[in-house]
C-alpha atoms as a PDB file:
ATOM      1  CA  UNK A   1      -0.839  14.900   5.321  1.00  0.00           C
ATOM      2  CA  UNK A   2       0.964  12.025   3.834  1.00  0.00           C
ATOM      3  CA  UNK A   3      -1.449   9.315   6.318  1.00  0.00           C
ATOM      4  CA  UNK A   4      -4.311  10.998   4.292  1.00  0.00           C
ATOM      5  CA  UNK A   5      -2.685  11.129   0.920  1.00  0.00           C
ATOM      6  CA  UNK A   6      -1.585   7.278   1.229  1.00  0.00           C
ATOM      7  CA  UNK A   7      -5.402   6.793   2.158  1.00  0.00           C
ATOM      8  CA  UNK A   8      -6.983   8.264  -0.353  1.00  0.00           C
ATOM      9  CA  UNK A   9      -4.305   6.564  -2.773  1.00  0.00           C
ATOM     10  CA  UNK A  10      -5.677   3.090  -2.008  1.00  0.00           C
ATOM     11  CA  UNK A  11      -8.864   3.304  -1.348  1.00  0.00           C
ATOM     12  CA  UNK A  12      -9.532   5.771  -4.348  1.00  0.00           C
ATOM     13  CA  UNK A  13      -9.332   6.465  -7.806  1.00  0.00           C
ATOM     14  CA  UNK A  14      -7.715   9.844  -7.550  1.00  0.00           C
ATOM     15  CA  UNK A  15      -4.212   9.404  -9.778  1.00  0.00           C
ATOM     16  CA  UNK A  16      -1.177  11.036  -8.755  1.00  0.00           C
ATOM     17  CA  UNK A  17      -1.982  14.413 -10.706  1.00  0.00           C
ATOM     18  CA  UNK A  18      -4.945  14.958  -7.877  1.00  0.00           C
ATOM     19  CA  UNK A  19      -1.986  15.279  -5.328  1.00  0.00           C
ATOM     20  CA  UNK A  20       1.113  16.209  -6.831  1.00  0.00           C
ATOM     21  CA  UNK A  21       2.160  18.306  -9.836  1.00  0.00           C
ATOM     22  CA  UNK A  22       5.046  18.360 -12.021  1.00  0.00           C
ATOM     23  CA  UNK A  23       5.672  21.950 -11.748  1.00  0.00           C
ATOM     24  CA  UNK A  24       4.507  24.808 -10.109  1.00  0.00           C
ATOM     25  CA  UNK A  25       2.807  26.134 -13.398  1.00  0.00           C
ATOM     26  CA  UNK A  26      -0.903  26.705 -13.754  1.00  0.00           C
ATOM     27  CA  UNK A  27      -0.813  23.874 -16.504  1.00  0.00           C
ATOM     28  CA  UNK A  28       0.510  21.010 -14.299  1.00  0.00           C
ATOM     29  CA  UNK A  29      -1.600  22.582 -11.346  1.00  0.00           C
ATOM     30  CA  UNK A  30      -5.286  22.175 -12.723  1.00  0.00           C
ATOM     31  CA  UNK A  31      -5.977  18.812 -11.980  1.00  0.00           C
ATOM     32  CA  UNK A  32      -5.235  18.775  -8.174  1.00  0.00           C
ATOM     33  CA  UNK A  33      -7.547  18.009  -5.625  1.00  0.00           C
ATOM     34  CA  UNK A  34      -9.089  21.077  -3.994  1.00  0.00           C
ATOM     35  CA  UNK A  35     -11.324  21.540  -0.676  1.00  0.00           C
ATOM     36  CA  UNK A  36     -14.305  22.744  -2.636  1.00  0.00           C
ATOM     37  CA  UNK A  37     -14.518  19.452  -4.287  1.00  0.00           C
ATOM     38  CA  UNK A  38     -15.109  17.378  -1.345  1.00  0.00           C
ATOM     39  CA  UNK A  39     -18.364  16.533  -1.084  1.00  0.00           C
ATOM     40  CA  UNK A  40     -19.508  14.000   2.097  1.00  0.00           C
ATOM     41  CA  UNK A  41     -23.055  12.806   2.653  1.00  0.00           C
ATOM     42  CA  UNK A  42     -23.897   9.723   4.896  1.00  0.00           C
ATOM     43  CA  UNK A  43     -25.316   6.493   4.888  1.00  0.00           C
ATOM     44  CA  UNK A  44     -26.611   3.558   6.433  1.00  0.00           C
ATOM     45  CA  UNK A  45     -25.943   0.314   5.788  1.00  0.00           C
ATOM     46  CA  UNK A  46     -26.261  -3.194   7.262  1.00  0.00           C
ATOM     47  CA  UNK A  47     -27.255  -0.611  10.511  1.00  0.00           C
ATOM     48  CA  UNK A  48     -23.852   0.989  10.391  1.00  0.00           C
ATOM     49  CA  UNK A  49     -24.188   4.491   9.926  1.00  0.00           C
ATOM     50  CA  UNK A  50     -21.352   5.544   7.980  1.00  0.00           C
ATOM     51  CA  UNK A  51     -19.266   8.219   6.034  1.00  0.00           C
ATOM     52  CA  UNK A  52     -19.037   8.365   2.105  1.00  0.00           C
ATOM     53  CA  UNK A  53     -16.760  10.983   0.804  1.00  0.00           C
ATOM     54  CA  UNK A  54     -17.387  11.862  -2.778  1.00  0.00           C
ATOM     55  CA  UNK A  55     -14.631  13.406  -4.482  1.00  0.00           C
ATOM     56  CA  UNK A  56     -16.046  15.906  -7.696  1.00  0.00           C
ATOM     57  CA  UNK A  57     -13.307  17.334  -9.742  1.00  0.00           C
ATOM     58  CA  UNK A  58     -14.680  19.570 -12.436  1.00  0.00           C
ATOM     59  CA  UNK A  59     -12.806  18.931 -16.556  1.00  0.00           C
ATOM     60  CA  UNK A  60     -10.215  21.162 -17.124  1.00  0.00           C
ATOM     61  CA  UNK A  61     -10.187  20.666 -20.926  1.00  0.00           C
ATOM     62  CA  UNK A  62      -9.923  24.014 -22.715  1.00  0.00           C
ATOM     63  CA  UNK A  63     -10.710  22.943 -26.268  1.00  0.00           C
ATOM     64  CA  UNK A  64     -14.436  21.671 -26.476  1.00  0.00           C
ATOM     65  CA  UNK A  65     -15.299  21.864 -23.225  1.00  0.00           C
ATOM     66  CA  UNK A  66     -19.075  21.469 -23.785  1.00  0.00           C
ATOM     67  CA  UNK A  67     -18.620  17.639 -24.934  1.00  0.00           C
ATOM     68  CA  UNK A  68     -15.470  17.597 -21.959  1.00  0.00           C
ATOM     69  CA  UNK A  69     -17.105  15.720 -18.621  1.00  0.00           C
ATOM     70  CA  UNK A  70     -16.366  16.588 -14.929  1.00  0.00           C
ATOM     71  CA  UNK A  71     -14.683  13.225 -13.208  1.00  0.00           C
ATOM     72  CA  UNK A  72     -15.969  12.435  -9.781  1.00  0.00           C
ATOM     73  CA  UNK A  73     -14.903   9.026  -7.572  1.00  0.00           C
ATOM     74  CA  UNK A  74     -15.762   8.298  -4.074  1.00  0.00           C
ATOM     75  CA  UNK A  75     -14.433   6.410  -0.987  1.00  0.00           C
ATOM     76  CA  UNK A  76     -16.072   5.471   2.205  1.00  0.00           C
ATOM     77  CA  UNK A  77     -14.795   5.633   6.456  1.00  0.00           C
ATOM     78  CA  UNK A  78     -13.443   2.039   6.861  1.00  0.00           C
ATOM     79  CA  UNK A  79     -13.370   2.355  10.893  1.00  0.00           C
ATOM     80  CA  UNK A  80     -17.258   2.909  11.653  1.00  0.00           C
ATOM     81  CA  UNK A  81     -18.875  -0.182  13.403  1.00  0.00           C
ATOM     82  CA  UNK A  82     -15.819  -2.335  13.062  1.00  0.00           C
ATOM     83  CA  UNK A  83     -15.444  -3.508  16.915  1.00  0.00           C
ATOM     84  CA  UNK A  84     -14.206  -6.660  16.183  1.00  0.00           C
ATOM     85  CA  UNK A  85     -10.849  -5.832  17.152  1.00  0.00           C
ATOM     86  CA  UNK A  86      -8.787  -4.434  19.882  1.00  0.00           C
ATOM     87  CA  UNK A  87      -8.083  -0.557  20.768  1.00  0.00           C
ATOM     88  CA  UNK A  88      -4.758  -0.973  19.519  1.00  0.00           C
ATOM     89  CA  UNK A  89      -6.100  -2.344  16.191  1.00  0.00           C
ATOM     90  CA  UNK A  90      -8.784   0.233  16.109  1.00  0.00           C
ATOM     91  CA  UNK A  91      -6.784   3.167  16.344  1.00  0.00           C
ATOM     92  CA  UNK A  92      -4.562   1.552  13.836  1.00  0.00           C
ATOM     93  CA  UNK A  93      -7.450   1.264  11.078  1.00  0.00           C
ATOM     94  CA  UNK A  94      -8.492   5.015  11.835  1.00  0.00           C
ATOM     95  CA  UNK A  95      -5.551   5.852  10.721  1.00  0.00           C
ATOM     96  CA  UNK A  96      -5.362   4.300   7.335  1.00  0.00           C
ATOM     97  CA  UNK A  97      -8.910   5.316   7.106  1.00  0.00           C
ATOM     98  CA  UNK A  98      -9.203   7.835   3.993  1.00  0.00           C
ATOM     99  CA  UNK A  99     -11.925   9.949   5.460  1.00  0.00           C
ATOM    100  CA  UNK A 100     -10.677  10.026   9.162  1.00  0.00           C
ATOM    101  CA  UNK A 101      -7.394  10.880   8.090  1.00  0.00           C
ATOM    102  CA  UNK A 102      -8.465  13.770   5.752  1.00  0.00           C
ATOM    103  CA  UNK A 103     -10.691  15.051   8.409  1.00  0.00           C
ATOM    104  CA  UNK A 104      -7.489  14.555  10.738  1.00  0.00           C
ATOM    105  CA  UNK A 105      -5.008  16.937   8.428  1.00  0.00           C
ATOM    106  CA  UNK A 106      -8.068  19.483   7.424  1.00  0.00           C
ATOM    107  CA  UNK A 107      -8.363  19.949  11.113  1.00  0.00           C
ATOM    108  CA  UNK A 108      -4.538  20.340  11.233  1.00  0.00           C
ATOM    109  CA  UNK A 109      -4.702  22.657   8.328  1.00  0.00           C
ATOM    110  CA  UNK A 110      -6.852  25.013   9.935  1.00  0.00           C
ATOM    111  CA  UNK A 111      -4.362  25.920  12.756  1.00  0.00           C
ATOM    112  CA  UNK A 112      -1.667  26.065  10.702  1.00  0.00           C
ATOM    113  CA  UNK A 113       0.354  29.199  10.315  1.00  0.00           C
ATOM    114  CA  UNK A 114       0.991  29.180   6.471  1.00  0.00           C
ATOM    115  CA  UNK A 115       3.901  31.697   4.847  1.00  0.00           C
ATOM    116  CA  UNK A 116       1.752  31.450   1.764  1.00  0.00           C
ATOM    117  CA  UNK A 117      -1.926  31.796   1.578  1.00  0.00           C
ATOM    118  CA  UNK A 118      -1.841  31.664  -2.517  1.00  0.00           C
ATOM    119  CA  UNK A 119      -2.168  27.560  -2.682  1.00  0.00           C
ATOM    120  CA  UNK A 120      -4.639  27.179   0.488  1.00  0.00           C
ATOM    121  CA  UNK A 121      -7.314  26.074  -1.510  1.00  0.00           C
ATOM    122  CA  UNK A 122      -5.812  22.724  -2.718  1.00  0.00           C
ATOM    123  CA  UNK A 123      -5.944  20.274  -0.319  1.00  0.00           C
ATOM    124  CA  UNK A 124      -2.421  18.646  -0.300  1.00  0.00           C
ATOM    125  CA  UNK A 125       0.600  20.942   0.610  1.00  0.00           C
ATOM    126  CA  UNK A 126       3.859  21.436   1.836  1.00  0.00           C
ATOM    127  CA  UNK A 127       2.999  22.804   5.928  1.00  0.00           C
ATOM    128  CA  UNK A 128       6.237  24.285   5.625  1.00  0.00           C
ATOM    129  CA  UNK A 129       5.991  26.438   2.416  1.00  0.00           C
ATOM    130  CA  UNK A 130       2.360  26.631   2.150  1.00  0.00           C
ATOM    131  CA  UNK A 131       3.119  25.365  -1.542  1.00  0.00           C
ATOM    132  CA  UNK A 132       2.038  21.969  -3.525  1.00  0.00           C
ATOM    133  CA  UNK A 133       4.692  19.285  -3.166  1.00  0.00           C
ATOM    134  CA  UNK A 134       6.151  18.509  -6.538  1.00  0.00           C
ATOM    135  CA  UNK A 135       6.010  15.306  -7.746  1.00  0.00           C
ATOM    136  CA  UNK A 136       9.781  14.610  -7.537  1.00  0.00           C
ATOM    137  CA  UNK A 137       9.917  15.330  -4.001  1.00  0.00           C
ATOM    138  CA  UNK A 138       6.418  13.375  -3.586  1.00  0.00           C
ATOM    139  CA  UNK A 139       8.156  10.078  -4.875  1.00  0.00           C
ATOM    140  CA  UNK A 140      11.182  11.114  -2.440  1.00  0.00           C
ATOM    141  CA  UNK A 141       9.108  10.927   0.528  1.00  0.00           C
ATOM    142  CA  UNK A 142       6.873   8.250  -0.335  1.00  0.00           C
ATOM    143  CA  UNK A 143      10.318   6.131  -1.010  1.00  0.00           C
ATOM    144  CA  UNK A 144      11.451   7.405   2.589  1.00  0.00           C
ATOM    145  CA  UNK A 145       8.667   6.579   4.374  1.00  0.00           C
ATOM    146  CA  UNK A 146       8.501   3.124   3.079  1.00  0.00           C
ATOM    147  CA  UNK A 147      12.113   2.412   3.545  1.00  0.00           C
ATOM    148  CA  UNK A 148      10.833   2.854   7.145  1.00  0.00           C
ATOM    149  CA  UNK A 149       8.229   1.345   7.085  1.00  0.00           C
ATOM    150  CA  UNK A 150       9.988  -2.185   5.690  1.00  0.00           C
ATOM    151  CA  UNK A 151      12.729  -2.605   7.832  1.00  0.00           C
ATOM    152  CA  UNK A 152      11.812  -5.864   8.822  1.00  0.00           C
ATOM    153  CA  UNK A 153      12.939  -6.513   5.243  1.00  0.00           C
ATOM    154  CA  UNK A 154      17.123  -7.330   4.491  1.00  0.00           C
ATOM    155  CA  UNK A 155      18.628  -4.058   3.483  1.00  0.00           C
ATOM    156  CA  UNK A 156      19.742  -5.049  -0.030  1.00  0.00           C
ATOM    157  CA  UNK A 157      16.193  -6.357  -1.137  1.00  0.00           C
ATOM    158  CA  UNK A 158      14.370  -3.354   0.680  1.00  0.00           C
ATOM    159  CA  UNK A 159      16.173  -0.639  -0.901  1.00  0.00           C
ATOM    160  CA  UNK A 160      15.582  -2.892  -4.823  1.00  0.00           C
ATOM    161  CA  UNK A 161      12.201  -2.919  -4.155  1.00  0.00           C
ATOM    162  CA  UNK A 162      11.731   1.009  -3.018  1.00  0.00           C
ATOM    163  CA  UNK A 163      13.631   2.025  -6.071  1.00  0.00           C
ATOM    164  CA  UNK A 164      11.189   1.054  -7.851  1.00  0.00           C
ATOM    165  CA  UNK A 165       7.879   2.684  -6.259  1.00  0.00           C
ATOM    166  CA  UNK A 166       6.252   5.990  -6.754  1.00  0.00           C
ATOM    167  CA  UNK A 167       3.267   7.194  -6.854  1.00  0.00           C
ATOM    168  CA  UNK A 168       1.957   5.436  -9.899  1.00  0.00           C
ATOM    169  CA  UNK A 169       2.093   1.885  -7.670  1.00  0.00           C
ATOM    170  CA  UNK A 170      -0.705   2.785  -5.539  1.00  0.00           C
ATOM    171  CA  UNK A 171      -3.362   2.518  -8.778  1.00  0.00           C
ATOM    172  CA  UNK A 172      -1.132  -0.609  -9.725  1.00  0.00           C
ATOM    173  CA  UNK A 173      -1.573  -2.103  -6.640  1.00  0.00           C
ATOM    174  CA  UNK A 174      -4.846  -1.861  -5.828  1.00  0.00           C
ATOM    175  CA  UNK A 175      -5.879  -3.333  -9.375  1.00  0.00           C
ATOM    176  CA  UNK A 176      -3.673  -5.737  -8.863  1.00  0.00           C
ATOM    177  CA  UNK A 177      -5.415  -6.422  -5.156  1.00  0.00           C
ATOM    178  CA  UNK A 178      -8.840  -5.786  -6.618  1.00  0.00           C
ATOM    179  CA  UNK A 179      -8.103  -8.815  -9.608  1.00  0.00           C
ATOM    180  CA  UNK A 180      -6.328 -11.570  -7.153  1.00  0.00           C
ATOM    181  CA  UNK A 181      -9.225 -10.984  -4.661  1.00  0.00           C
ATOM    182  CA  UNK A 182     -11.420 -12.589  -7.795  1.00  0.00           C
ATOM    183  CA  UNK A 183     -13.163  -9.691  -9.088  1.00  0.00           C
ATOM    184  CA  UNK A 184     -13.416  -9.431 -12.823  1.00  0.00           C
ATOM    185  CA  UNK A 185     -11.019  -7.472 -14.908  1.00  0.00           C
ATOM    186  CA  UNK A 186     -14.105  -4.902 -15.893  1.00  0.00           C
ATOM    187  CA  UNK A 187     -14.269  -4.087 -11.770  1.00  0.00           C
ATOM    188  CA  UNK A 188     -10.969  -3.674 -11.641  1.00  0.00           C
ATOM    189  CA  UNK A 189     -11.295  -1.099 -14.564  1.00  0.00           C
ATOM    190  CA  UNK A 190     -14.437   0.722 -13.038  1.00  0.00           C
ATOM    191  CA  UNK A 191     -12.726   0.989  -9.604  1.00  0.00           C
ATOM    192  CA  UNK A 192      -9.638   3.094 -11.474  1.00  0.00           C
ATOM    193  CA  UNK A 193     -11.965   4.973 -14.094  1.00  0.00           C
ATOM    194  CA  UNK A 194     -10.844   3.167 -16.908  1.00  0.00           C
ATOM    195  CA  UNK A 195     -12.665   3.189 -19.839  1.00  0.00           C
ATOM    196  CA  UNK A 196     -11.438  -0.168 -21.519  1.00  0.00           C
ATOM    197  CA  UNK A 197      -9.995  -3.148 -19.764  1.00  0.00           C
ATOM    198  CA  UNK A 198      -7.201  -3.851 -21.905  1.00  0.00           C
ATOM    199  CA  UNK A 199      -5.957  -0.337 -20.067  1.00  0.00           C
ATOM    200  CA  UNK A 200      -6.168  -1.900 -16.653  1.00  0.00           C
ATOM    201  CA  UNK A 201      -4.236  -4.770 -17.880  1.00  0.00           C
ATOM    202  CA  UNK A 202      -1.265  -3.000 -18.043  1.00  0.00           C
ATOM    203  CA  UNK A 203      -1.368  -1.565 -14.607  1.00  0.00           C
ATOM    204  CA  UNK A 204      -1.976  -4.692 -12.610  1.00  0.00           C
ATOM    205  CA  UNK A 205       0.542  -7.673 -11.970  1.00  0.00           C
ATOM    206  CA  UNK A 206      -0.186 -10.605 -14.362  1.00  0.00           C
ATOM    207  CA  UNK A 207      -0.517 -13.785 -12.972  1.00  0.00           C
ATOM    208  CA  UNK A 208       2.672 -16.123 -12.439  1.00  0.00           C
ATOM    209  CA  UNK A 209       3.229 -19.838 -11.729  1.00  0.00           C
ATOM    210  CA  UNK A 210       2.176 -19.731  -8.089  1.00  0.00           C
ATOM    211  CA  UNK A 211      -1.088 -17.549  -9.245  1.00  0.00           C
ATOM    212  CA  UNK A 212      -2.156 -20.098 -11.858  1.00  0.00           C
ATOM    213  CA  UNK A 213      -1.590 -23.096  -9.614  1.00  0.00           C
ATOM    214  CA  UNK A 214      -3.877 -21.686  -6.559  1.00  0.00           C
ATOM    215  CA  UNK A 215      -6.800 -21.869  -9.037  1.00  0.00           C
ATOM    216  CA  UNK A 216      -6.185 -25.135 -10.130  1.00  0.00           C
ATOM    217  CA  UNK A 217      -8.634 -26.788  -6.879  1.00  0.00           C
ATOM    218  CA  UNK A 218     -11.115 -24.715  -7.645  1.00  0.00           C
ATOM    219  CA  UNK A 219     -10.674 -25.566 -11.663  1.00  0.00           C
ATOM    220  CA  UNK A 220     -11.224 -29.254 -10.629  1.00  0.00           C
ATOM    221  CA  UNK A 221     -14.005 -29.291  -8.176  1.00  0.00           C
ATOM    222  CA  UNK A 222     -16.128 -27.673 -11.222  1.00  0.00           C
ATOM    223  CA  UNK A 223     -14.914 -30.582 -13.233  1.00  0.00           C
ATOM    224  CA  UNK A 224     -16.427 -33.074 -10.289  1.00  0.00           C
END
């Protein structure tokens, strides 16, 4: 559940709302993810037959909901026909894969015996309780997991910098990946729904010393 949730973190534009809620009132509730709004379909491309998962969540505005608009985003399976690399590797990159790893916990889901069947139809959940993981404990786990997951890192500095993640740093990461791979502020905002730049500004990391000297060569070959 959380290999999937991570997934669909990164290589979506679902925010944390779509996963988590605040409470366990109807009000924090409405904007999670549910199974009826998966929608896959495939495609081929480049001869690689492959995946795309669109995600369709439906506005839960009350006041004027003719003019409100249903939100939809999409990811893709990473893994199909990528052989250049090694089992190992392979199984590796199914497993951050956001549509393999969904598949992975819906198939898990299925055998589960659940004390609850009230929350079944969202598709993130506690396997224990049968109940939507609230936020708070969300953070808590995505905090323990990483604190894992960077232990090659010295103590002191590792627990500094998992303080200060949540859920919130997967949207600022990946606009901050998105912008220092080259790509335009505006993709950057289309990739996370945003419907100005100058929002996506604040969410990814602004460009230091070390960022502004790596474009300098390419600054001065335009010059030549």
């Amino acid at each position: 559940m959380m290999r999937s949730m991570g997934a669909l973190m990164w290589f979506s534009a679902l925010r944390p709302c779509h996963f988590s809620p605040e409470t366990l009132k109807p009000k924090d509730m409405k904007h999670l993810l549910e199974w009826q709004f998966l929608r896959p379909y495939q495609v081929t491309a480049s001869r690689v037959h492959r995946t795309i998962l669109n995600l369709h969540i439906p506005s839960m505005k009350q006041h004027q909901k003719e003019a409100a608009k249903d939100w939809s985003t999409a990811t893709a399976c990473i893994c199909a026909g990528f052989t250049d690399c090694t089992q190992e590797e392979f199984v590796q990159l199914t497993a951050l894969c956001p549509v393999c790893a969904l598949e992975r916990w819906r198939q898990r889901v299925a055998r589960l015996r659940l004390p609850t069947l009230e929350f079944t139809n969202f598709v993130f959940f506690d396997p224990r309780t049968g109940k939507p993981i609230l936020r708070s404990r969300c953070n808590e786990m995505i905090r323990e997991a990483l604190d894992v997951a960077l232990d090659h890192i010295p103590q002191e500095d590792r627990e500094r910098i998992v303080k200060m993640l949540s859920m919130k740093s997967w949207r600022s990461g990946v606009g901050t990946e998105i912008v220092t791979k080259g790509n335009a502020g505006f993709v950057a905002a289309a990739f996370l729904a945003h419907s100005q730049t100058d929002i996506t500004q604040t969410y990814y990391h602004k460009g230091g010393d070390l960022e502004r000297i790596s474009v300098l060569p390419d600054l001065v070959d335009s010059i030549l």
